[in-house]
PDB file of N, CA and C in Angstrom:
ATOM      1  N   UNK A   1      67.112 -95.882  48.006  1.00  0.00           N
ATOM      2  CA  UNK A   1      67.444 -95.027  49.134  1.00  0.00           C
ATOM      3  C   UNK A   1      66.868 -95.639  50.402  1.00  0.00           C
ATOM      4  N   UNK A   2      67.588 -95.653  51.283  1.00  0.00           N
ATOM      5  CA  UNK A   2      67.462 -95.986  52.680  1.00  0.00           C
ATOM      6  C   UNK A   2      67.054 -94.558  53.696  1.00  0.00           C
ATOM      7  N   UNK A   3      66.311 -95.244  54.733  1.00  0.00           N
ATOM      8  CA  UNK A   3      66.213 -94.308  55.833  1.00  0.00           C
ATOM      9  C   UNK A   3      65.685 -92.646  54.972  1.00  0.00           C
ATOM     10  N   UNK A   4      64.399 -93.123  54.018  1.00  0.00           N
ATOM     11  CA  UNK A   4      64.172 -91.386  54.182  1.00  0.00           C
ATOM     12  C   UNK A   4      63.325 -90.754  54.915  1.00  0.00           C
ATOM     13  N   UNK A   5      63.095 -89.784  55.323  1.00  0.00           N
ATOM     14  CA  UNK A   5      62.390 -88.893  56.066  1.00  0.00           C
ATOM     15  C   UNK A   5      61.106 -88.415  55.675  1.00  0.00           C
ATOM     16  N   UNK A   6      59.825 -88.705  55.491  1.00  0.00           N
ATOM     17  CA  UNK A   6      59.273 -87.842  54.819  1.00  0.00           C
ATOM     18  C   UNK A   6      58.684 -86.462  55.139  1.00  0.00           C
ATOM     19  N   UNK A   7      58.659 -86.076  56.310  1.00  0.00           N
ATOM     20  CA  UNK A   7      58.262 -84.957  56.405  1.00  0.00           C
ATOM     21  C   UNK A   7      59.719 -83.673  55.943  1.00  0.00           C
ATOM     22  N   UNK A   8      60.701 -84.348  55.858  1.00  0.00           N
ATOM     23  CA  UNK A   8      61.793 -83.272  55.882  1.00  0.00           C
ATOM     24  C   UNK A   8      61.555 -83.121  54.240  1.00  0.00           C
ATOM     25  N   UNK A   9      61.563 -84.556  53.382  1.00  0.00           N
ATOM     26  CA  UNK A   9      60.739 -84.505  52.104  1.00  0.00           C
ATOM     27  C   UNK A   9      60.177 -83.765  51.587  1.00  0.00           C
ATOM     28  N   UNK A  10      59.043 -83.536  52.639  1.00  0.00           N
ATOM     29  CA  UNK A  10      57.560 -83.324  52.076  1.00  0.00           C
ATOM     30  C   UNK A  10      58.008 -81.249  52.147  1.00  0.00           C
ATOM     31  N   UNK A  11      58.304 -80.876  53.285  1.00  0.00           N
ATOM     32  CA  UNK A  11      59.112 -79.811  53.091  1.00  0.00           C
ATOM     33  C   UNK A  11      59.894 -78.938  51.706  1.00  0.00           C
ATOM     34  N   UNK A  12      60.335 -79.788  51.406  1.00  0.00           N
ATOM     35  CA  UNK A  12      61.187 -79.377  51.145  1.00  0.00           C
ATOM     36  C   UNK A  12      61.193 -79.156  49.489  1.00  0.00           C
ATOM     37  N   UNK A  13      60.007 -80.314  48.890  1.00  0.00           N
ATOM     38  CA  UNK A  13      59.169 -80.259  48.313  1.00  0.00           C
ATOM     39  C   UNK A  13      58.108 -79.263  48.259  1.00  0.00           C
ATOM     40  N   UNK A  14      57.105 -79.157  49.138  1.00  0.00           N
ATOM     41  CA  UNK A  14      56.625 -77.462  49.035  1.00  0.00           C
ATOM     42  C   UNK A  14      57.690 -76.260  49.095  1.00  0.00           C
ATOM     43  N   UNK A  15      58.566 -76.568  49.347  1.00  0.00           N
ATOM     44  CA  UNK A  15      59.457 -75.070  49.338  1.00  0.00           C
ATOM     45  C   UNK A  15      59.932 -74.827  48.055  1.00  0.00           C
ATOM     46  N   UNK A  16      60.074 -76.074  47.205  1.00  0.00           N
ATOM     47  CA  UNK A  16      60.582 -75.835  45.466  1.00  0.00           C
ATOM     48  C   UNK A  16      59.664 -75.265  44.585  1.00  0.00           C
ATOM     49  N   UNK A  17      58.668 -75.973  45.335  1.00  0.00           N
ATOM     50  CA  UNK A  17      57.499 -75.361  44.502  1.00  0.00           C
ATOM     51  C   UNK A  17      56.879 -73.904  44.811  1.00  0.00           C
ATOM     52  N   UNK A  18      56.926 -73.742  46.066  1.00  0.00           N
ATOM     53  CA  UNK A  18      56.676 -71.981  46.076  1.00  0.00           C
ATOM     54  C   UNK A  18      58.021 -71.476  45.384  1.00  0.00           C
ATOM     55  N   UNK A  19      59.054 -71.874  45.429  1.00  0.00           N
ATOM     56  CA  UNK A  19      59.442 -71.012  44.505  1.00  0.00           C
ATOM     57  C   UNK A  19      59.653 -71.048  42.856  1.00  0.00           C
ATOM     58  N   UNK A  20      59.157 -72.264  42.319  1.00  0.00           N
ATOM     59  CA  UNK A  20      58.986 -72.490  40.981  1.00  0.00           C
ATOM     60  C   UNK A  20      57.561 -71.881  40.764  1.00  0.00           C
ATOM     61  N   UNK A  21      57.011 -71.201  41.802  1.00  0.00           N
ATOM     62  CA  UNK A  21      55.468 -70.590  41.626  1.00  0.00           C
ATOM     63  C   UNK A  21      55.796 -69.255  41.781  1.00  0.00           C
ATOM     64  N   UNK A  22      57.053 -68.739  42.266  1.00  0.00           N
ATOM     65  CA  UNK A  22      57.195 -67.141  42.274  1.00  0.00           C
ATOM     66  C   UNK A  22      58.032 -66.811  41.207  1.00  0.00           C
ATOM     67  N   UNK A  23      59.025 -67.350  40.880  1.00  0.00           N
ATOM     68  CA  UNK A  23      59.683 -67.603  39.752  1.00  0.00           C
ATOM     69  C   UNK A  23      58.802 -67.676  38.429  1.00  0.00           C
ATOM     70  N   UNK A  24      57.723 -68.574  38.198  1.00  0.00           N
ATOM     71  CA  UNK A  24      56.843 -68.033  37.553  1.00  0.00           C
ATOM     72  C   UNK A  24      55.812 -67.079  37.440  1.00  0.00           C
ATOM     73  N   UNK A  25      55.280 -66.343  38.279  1.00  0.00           N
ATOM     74  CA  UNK A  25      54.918 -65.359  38.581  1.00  0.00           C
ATOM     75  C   UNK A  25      55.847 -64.381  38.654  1.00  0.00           C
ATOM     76  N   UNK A  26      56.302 -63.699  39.112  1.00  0.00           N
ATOM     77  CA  UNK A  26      57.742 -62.382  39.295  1.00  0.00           C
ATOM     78  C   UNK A  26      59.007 -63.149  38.570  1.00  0.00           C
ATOM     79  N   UNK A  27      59.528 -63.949  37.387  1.00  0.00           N
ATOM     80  CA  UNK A  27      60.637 -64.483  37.889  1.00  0.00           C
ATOM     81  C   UNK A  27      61.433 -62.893  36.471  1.00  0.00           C
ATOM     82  N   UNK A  28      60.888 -62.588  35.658  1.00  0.00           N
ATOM     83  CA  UNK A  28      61.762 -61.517  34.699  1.00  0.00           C
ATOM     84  C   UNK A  28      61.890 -60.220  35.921  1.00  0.00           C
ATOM     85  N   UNK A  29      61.207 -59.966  36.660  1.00  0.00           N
ATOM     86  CA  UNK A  29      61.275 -58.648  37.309  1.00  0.00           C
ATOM     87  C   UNK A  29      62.109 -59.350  38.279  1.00  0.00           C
ATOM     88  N   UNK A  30      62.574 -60.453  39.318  1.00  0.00           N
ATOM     89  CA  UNK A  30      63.486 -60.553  39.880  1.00  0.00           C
ATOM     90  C   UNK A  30      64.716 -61.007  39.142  1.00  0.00           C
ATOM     91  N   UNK A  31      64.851 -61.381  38.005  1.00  0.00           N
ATOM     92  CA  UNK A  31      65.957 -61.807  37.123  1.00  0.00           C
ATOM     93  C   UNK A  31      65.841 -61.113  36.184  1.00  0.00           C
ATOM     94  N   UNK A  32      66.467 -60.280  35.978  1.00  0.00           N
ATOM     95  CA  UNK A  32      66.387 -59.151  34.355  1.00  0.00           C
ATOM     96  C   UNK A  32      66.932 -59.964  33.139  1.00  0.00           C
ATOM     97  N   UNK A  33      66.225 -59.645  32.144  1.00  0.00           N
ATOM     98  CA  UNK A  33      66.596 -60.154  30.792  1.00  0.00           C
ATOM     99  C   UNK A  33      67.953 -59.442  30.245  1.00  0.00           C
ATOM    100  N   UNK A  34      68.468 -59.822  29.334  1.00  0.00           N
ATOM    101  CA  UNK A  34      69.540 -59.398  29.029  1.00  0.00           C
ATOM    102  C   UNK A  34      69.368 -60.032  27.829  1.00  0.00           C
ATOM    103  N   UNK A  35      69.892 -58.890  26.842  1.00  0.00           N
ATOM    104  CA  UNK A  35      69.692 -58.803  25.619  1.00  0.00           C
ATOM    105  C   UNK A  35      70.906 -59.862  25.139  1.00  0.00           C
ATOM    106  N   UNK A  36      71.550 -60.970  24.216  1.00  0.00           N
ATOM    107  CA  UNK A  36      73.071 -61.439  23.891  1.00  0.00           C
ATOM    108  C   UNK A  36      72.731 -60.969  22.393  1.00  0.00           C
ATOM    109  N   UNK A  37      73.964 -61.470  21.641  1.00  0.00           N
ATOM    110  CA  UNK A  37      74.927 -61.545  20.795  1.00  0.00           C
ATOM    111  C   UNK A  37      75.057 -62.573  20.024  1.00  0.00           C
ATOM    112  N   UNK A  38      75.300 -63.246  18.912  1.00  0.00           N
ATOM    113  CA  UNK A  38      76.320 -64.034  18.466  1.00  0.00           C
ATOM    114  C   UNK A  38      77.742 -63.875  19.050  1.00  0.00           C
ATOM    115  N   UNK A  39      78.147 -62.272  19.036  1.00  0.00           N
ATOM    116  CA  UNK A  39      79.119 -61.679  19.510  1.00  0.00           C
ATOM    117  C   UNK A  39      79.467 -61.836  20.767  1.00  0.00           C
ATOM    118  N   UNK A  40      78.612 -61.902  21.556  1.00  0.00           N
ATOM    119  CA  UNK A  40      79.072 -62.318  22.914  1.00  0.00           C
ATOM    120  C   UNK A  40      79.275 -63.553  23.505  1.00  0.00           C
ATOM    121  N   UNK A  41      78.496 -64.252  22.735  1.00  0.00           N
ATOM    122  CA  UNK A  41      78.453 -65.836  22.780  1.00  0.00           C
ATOM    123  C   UNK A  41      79.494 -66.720  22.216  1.00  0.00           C
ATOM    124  N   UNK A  42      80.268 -65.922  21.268  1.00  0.00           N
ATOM    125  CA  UNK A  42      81.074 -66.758  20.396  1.00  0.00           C
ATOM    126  C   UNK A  42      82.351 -66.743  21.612  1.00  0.00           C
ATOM    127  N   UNK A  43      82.360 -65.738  22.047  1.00  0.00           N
ATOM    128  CA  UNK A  43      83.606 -65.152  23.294  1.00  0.00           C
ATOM    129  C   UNK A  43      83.450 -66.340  24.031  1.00  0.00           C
ATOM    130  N   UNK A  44      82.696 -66.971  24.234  1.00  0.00           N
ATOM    131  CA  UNK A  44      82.229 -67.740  25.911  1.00  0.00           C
ATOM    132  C   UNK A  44      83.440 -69.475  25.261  1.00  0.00           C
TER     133      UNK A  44
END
């Protein structure tokens, strides 16, 4: 790769990670579980 940036990088990089850190922390209460199937799965 040519011409990278690192502060837009470095950004953008802490921003994945706060959210791979809230996502692990809160991530079932902001994403509900859902029960499957064989039955529902075989459909797909």
């Amino acid at each position: 790769m040519d011409n990278l940036n690192s502060k837009t990088l470095t950004i953008n990089a802490r921003a994945a990670a706060h959210i791979l850190a809230v996502l692990d922390d809160r991530g079932t209460k902001l994403i509900h579980k859902t029960k499957t199937t064989t039955n529902i799965l075989s459909g797909l």
